[in-house]
Protein backbone atom coordinates (compact mmCIF):
# COMPACT_ATOMS: atom_id res chain seq x y z
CA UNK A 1 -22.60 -22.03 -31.92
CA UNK A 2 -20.48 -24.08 -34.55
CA UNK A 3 -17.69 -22.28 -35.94
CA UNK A 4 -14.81 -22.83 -38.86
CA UNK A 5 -11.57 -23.72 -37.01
CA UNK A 6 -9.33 -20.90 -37.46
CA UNK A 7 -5.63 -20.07 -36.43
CA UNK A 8 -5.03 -19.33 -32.16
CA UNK A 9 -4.36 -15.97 -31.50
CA UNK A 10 -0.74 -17.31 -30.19
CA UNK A 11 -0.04 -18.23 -33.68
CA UNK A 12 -1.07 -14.82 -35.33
CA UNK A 13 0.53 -12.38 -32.58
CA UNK A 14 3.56 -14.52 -33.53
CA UNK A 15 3.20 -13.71 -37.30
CA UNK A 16 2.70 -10.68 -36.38
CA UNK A 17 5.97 -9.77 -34.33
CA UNK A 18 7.34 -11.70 -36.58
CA UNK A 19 6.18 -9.62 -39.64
CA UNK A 20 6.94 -6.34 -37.65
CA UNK A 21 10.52 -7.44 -37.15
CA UNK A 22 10.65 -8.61 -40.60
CA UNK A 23 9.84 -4.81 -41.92
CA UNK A 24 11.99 -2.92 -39.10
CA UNK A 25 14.87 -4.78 -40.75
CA UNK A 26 13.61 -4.53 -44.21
CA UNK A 27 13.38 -0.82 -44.06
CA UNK A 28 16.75 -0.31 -42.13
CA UNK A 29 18.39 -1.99 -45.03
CA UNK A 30 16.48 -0.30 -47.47
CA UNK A 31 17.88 3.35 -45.35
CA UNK A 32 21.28 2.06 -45.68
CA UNK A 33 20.90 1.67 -49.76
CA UNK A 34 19.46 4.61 -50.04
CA UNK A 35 21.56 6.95 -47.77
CA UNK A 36 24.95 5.08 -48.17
CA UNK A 37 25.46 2.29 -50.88
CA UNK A 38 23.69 4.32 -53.89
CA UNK A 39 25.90 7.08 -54.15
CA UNK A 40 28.53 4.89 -54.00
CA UNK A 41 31.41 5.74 -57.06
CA UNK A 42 31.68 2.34 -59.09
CA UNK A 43 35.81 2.30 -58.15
CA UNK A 44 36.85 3.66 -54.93
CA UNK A 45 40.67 3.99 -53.78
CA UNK A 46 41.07 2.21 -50.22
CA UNK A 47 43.63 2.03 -48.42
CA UNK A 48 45.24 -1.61 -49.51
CA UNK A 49 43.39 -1.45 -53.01
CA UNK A 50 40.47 -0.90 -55.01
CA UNK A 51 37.14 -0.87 -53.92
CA UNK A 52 34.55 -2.05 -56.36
CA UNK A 53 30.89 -1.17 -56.17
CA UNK A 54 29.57 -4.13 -57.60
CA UNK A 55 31.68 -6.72 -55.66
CA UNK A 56 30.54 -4.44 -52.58
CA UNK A 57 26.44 -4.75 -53.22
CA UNK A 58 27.25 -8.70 -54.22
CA UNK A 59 28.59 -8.83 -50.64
CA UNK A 60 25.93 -6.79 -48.74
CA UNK A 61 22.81 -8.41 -50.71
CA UNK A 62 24.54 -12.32 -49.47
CA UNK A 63 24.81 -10.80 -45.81
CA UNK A 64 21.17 -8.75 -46.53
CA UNK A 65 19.69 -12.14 -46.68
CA UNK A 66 21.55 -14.01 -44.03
CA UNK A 67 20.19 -11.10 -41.78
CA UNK A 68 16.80 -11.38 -43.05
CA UNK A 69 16.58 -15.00 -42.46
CA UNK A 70 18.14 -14.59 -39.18
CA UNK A 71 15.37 -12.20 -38.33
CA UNK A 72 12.82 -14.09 -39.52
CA UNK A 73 13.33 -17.11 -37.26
CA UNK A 74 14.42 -14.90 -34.33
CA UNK A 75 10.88 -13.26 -34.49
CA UNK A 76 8.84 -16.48 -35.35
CA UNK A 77 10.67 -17.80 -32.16
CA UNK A 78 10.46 -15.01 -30.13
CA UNK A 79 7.34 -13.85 -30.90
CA UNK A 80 5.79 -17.31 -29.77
CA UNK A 81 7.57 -17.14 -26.33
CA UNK A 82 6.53 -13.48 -25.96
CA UNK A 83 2.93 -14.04 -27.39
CA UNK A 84 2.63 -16.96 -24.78
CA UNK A 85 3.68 -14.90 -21.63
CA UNK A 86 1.16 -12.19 -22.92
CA UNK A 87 -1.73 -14.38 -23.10
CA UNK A 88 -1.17 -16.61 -20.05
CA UNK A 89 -3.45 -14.58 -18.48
CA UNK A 90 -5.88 -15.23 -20.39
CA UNK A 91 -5.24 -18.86 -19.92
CA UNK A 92 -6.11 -18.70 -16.82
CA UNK A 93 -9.55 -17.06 -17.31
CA UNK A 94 -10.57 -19.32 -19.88
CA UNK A 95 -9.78 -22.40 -17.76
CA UNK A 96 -11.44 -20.48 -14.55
CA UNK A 97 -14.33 -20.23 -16.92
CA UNK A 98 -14.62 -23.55 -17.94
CA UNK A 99 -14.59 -24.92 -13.97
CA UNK A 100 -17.57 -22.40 -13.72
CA UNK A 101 -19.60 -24.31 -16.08
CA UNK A 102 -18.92 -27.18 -14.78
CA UNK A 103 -21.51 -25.70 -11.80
CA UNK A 104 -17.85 -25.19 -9.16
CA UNK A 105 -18.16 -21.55 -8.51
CA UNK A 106 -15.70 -21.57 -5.80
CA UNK A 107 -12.55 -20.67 -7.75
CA UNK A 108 -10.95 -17.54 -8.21
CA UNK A 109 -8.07 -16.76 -10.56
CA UNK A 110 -6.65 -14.25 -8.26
CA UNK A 111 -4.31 -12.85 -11.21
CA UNK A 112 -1.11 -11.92 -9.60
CA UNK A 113 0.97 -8.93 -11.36
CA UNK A 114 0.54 -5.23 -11.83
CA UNK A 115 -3.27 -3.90 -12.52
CA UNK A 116 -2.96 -4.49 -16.46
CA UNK A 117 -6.03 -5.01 -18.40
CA UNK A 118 -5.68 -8.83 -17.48
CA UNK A 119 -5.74 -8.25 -14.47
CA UNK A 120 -8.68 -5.84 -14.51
CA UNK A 121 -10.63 -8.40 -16.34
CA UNK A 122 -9.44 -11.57 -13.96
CA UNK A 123 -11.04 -9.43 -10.89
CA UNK A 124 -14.20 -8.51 -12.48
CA UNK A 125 -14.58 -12.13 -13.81
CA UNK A 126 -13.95 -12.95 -9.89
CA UNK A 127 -16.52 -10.90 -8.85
CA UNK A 128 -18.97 -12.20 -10.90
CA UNK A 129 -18.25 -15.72 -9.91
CA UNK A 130 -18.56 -14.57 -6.06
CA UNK A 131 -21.84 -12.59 -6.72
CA UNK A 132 -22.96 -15.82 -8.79
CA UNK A 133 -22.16 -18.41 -6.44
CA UNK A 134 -23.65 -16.19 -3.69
CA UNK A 135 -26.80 -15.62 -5.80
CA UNK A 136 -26.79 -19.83 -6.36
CA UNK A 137 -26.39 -20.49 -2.74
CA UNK A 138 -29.42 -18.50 -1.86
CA UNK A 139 -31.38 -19.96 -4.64
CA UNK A 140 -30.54 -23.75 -3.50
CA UNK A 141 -31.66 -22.85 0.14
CA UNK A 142 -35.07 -21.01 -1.34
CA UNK A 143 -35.82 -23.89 -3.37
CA UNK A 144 -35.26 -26.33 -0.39
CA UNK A 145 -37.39 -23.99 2.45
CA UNK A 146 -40.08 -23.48 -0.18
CA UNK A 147 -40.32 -27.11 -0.53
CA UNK A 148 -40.44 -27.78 2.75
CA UNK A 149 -43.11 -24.98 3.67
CA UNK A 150 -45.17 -26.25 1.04
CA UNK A 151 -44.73 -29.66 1.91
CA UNK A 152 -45.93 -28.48 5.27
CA UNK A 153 -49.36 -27.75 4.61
CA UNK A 154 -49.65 -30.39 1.92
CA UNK A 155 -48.89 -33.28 4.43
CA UNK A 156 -51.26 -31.69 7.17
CA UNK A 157 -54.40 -31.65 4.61
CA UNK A 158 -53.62 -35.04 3.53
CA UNK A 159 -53.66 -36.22 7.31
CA UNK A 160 -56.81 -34.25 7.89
CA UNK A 161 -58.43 -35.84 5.21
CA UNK A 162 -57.27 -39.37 6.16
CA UNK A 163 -58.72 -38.22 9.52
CA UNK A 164 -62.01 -37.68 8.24
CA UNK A 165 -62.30 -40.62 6.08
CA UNK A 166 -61.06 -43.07 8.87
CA UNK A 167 -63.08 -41.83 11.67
CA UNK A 168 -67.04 -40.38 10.58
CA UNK A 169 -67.37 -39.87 14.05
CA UNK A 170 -64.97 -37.04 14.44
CA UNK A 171 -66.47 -33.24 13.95
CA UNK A 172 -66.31 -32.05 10.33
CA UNK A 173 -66.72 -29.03 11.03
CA UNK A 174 -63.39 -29.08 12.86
CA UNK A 175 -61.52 -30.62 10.11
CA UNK A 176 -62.95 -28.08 7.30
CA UNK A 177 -61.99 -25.00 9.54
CA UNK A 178 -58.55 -26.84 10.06
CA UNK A 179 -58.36 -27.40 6.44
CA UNK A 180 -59.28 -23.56 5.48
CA UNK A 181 -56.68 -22.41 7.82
CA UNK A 182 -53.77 -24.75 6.00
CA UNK A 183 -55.32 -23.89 2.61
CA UNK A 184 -55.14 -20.75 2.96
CA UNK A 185 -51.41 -20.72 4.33
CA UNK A 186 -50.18 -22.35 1.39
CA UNK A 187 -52.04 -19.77 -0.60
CA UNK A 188 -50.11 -17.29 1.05
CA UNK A 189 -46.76 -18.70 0.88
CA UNK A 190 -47.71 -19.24 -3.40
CA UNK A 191 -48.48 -15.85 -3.69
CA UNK A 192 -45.56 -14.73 -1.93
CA UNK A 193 -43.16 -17.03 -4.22
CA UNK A 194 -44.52 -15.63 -7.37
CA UNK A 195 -44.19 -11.53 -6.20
CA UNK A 196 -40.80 -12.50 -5.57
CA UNK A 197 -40.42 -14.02 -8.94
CA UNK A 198 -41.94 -11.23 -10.50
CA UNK A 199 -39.87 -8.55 -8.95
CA UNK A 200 -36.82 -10.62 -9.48
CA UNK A 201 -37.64 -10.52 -13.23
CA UNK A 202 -38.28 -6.93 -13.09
CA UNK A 203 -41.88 -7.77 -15.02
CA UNK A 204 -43.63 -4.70 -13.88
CA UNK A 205 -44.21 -1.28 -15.11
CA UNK A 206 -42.36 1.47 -13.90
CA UNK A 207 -44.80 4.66 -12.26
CA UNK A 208 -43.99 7.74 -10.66
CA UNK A 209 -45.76 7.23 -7.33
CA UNK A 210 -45.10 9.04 -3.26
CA UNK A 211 -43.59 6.67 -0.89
CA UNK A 212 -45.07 8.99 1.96
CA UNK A 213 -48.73 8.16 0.69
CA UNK A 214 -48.03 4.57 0.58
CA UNK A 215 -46.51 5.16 4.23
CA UNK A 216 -49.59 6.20 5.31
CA UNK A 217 -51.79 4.00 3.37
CA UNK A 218 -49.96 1.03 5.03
CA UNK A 219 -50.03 2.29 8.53
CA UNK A 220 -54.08 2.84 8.37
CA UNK A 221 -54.36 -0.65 6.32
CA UNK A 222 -52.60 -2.55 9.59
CA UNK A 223 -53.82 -0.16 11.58
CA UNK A 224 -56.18 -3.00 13.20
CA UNK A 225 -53.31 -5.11 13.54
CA UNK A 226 -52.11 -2.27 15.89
CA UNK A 227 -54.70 -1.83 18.06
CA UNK A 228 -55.03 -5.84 18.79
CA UNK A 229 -51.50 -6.06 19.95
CA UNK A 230 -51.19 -2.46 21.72
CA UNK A 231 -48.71 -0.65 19.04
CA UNK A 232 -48.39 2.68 18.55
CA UNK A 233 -47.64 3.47 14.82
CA UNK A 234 -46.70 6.86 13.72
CA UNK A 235 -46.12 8.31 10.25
CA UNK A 236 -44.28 11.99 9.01
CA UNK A 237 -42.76 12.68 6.13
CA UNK A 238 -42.74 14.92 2.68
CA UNK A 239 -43.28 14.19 -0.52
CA UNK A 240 -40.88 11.18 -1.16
CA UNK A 241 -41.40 10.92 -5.00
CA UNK A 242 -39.79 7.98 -6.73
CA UNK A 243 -40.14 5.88 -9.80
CA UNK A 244 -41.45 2.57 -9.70
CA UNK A 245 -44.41 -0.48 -9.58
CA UNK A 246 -46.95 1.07 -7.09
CA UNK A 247 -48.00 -2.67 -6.20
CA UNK A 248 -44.78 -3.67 -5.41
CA UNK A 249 -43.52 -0.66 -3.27
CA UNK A 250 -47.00 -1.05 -1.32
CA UNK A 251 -46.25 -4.13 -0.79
CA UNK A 252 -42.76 -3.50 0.73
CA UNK A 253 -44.02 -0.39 2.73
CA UNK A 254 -46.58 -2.92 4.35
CA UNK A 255 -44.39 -6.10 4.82
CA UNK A 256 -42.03 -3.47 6.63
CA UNK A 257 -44.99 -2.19 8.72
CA UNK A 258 -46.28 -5.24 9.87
CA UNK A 259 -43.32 -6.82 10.45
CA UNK A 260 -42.69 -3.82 13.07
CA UNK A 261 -45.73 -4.52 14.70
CA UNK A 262 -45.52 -7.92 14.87
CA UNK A 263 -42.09 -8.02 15.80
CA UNK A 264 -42.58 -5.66 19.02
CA UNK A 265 -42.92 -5.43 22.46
CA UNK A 266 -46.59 -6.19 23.93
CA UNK A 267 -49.18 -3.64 24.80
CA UNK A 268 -47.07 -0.93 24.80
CA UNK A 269 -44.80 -0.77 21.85
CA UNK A 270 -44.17 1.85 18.94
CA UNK A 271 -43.62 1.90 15.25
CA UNK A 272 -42.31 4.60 13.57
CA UNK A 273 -42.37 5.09 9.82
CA UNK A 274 -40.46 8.33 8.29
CA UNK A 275 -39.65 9.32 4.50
CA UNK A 276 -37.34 11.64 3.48
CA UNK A 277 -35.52 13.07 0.17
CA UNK A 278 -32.05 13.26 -0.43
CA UNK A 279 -30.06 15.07 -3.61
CA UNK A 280 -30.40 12.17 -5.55
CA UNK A 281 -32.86 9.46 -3.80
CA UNK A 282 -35.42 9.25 -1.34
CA UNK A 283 -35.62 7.37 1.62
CA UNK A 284 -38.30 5.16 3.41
CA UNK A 285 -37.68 4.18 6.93
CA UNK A 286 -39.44 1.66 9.33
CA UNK A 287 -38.26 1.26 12.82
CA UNK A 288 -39.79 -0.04 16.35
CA UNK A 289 -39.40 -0.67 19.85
CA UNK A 290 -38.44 -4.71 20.90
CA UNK A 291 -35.73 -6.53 22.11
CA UNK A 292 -32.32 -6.13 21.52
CA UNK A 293 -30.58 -7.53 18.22
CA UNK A 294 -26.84 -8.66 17.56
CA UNK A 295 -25.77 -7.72 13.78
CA UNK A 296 -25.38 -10.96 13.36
CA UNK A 297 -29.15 -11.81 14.09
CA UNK A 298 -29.83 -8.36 12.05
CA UNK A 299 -27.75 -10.26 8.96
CA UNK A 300 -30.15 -12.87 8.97
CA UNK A 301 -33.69 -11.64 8.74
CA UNK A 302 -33.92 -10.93 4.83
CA UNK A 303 -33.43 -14.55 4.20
CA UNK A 304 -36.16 -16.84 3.23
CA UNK A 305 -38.63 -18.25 6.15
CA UNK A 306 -36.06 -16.98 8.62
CA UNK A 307 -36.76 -14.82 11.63
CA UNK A 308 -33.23 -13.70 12.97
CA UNK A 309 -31.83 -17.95 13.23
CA UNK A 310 -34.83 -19.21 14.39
CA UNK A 311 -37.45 -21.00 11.72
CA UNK A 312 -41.12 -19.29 11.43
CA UNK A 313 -44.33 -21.46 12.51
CA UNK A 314 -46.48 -18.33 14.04
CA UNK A 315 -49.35 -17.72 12.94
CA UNK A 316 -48.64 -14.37 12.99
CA UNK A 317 -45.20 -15.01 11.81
CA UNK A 318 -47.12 -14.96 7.86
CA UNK A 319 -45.05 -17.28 5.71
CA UNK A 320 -41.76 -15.93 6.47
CA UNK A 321 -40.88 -13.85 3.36
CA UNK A 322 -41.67 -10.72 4.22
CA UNK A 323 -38.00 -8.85 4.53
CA UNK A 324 -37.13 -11.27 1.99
CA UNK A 325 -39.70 -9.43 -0.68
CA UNK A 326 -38.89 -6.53 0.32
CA UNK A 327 -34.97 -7.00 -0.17
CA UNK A 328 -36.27 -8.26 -3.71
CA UNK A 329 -38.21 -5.51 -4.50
CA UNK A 330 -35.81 -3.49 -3.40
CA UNK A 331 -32.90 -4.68 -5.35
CA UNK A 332 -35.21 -4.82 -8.84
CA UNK A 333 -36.27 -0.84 -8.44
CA UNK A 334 -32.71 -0.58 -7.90
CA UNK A 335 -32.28 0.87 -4.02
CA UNK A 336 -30.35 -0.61 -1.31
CA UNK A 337 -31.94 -1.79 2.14
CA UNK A 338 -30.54 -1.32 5.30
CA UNK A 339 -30.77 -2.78 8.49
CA UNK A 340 -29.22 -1.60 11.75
CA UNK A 341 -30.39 -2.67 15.27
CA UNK A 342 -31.21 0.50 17.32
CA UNK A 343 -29.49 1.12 20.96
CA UNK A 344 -32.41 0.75 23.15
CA UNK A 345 -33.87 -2.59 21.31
CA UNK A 346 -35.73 -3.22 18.28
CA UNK A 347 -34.40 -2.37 14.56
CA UNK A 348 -34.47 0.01 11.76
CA UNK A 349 -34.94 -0.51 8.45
CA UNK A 350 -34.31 2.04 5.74
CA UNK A 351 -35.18 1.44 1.85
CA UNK A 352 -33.09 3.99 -0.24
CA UNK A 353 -34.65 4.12 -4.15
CA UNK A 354 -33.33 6.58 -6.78
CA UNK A 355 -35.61 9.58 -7.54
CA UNK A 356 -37.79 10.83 -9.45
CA UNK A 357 -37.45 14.54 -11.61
CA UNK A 358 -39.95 16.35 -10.31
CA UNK A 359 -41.80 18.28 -13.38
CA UNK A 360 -44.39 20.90 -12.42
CA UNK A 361 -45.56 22.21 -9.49
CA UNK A 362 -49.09 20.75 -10.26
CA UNK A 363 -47.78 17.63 -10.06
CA UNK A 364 -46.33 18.45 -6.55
CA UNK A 365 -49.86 19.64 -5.64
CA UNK A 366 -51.35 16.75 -7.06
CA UNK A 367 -49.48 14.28 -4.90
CA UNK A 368 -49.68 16.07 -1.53
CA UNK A 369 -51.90 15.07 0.90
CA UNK A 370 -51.58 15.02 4.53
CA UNK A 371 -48.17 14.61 5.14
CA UNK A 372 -48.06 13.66 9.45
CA UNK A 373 -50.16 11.35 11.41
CA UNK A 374 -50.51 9.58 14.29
CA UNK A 375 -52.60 6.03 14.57
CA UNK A 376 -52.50 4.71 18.21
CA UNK A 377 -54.41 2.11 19.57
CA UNK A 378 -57.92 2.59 21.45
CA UNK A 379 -58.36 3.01 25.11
């Protein structure tokens, strides 16, 4: 936005101490006429002579001025040196926020000094350049997997269709169930991008709805998924009411589901999935049997198309975004996820969301169902 050049703010602090110091003085003098010079007699007997009254004010109006003038330059001076120190502070801000949009988000002012209001504002403006340049980082390495993964599938159909078109001897049916399966990958890993988008933007509608239901409706959902790869999965709970998009939290109860079940030991593993209410939020919690996990490993698995440091190609790997949605929807209903590895191998994964004010106790009755069961896989 344009705007008329006006006068710095160094300039009119300095007019300003300036003008201060100018009417201290002024009304000092003014005191000393008032209280002292005005009920002065116009001839008064000193010791060496006469005092007159009018040669006296002549005299005190010449040094009146002097004074004034004297004060006036002293407080233009001054008051620029001390306006200066003041705002060097906010020097350093300005020109910290000038590097930032140039796109280098890797300074810090680091204000030195006392905790003032500068310095207040220099480590909240430092924070918000570490959150941002965090927040670009991750971006810049999303864009580049996503391009890749997409790539991925891209380049295979194109081969598969050069296949076909070079060599009319080879099986089509081959390459068209080849074909579905890449199709349909990169169908996956499109819809995934955009219900991270959307719960990034926060474009949903906000619902009461029972984590404990969706608990259970995920667990009988991958239930299937279970019983192929010999997991046990197990669900108990309360009513866990919170506020939020019921899509969206289904979809995190079931990326944290089947990433338990996936992520597990073979044939004889277990998945439990618990919620719980707290004074002021309630709690969702996912955790399994597998191998053991550094917390470095654990720090890894919410980002993009990683599992722990290792890339995703599995099939039933999915597209590698799972914790990575569910960190995002997470974040936009505004709970915190937490990740801890669990003593005997395997992880646990709690999603903590604020909750909701419970009204009636039809509404309570409403949203109960069965609140424990057990889904194990067949003999």
């Amino acid at each position: 936005m344009d705007r008329a050049p006006g006068t710095s703010v160094r300039l009119r602090l300095t007019l300003s101490y300036a003008g201060f110091l100018m009417l201290a003085g002024g009304l000092l003098i003014g005191a000393v006429w008032i209280f002292t010079l005005r009920h002065l007699p116009e001839y008064t007997n000193v010791p060496g002579g006469v005092l007159v009254r009018s040669t006296l004010l002549s005299d005190f109006a010449s040094a009146t001025g002097a004074v004034l003038v004297f004060l006036l330059i002293f407080g233009l001076v001054g008051g620029w040196i001390l306006a200066g120190r003041m705002l060097a502070p906010l020097t350093r801000i300005t020109d910290a926020t000038r590097l930032a949009t140039t796109g280098s988000l890797s300074h810090r002012i680091r204000l030195p000094g006392p905790h003032d209001e500068f310095r207040e504002l220099a480590d909240a403006f430092d924070g918000m350049l570490e959150r941002l340049e965090a927040h670009v980082a991750e971006q810049r390495r999303f864009a580049a997997n996503a391009s890749h993964e997409l790539r991925t599938p891209l380049a295979v159909s194109k081969a598969l269709l050069d296949l076909a078109r070079t060599d009319p001897d080879h099986d089509p049916g081959e390459v068209i169930e080849r074909l579905h399966a890449v199709n349909t990958r990169a169908i996956e890993l499109t819809e995934a991008l955009l219900l991270l988008s959307r719960a990034d933007q926060r474009s949903f509608t906000r619902e009461r709805v029972d984590l404990s239901l969706l608990a259970e409706e995920a667990a009988e959902t991958l239930l299937p998924l279970a019983e192929k790869r010999g997991v046990t999965v197990e669900t108990s709970g309360d009513i866990t009411p919170a506020v939020g998009s019921p899509p969206l939290l289904l979809q995190l109860t079931t990326n944290l589901v089947q990433n338990a079940i996936v992520h597990n030991l073979p044939d004889q593993g277990a998945v439990w999935v618990s919620t719980s209410v707290r004074p002021r939020s309630v709690v969702l919690a996912v955790e399994n049997t597998g191998q053991v996990l550094t917390p470095q490993r654990i720090a890894t698995l919410t980002e993009p198309f990683q599992r722990g440091t290792e890339r995703i190609h599995a099939d039933h790997a999915g597209v590698g975004l799972g914790l990575a949605i569910v960190k995002t929807i997470t974040h936009a209903h505004d709970g915190t996820l937490t990740l801890s590895p669990r003593a005997a191998g395997g992880i646990r994964i709690t999603v903590e969301l604020p909750a909701a004010v419970t009204t009636t106790s039809e509404e309570e009755s409403m949203m109960a169902g069965s609140r424990s069961a057990a889904v194990a896989p067949s003999p």
